[in-house]
N, C-alpha and C. Protein backbone atom coordinates (compact mmCIF):
# COMPACT_ATOMS: atom_id res chain seq x y z
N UNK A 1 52.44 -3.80 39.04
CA UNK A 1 52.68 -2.35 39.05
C UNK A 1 51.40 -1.60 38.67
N UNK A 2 50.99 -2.26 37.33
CA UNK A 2 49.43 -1.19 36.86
C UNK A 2 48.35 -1.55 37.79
N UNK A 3 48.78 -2.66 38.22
CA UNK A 3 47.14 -2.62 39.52
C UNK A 3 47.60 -2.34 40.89
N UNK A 4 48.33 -1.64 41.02
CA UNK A 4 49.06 -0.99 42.18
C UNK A 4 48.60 0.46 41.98
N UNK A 5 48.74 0.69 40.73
CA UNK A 5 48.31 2.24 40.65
C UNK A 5 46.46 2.41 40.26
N UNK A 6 45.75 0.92 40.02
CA UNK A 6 44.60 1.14 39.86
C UNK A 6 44.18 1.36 41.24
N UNK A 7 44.56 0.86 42.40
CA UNK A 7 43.87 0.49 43.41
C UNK A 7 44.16 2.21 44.33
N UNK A 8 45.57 2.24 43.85
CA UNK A 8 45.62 3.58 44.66
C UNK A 8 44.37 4.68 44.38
N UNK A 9 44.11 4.82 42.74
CA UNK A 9 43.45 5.31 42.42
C UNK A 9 41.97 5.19 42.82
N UNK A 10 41.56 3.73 43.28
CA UNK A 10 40.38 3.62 43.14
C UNK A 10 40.13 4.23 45.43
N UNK A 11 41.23 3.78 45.79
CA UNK A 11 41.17 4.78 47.18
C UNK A 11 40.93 6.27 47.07
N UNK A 12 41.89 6.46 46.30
CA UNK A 12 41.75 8.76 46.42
C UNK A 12 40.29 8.62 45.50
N UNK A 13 39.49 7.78 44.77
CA UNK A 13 37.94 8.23 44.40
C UNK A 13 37.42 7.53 45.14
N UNK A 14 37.56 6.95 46.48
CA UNK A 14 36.59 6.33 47.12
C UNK A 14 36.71 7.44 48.63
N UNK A 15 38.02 7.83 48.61
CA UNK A 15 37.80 9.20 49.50
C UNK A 15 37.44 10.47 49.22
N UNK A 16 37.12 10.63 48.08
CA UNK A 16 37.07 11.90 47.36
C UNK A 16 35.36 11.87 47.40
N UNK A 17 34.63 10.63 47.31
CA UNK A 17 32.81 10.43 47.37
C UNK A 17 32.59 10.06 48.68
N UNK A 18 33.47 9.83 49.28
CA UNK A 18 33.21 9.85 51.10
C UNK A 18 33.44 11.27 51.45
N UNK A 19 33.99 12.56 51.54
CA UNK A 19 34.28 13.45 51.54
C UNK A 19 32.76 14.43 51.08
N UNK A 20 32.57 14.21 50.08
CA UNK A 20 31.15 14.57 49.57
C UNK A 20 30.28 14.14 50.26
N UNK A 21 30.25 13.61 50.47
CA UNK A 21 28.56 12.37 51.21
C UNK A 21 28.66 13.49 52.28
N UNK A 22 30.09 13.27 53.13
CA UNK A 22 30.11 14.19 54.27
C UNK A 22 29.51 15.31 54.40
N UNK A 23 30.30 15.96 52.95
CA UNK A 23 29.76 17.45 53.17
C UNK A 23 28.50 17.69 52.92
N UNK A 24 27.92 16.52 51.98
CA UNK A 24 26.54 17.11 51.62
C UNK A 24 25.56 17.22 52.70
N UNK A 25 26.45 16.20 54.12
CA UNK A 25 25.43 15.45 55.28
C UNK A 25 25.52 16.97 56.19
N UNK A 26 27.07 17.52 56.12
CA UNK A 26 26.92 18.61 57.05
C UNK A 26 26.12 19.62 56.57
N UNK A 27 26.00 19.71 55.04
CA UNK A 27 25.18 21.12 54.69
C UNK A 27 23.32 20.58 55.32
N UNK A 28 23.18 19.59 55.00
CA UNK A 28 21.74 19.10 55.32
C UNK A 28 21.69 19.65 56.71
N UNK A 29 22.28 19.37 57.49
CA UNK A 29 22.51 19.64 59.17
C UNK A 29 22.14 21.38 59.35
N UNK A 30 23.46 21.82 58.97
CA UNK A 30 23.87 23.04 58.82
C UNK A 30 21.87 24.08 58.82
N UNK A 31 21.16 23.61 57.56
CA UNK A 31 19.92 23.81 56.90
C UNK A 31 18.85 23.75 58.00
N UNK A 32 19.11 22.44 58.82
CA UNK A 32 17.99 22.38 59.58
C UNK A 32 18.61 22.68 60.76
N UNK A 33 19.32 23.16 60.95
CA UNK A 33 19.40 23.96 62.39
C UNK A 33 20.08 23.13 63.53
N UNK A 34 20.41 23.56 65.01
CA UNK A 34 21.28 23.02 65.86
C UNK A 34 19.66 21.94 66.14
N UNK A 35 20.40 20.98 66.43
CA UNK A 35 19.34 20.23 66.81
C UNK A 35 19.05 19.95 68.63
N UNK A 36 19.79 20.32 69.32
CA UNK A 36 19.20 20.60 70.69
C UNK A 36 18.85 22.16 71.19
N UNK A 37 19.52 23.23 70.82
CA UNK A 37 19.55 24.30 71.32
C UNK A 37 18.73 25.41 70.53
């Protein structure tokens, strides 16, 4: 049961720093501009 709820846990913080990475990747993007047009 308690490592049922560790693991869930350790998913919603392993999507929660995938989520970030993301956004930090779109703001980088976002910064340097459309890259073909």
């Amino acid at each position: 049961m308690l490592l049922s709820v560790l693991q869930a846990n350790a998913v919603v913080l392993d999507i929660d720093a995938n989520l970030k990475t993301v956004d930090a990747a779109a703001q980088r993007a976002a910064a340097a501009g459309p890259p073909c047009c």
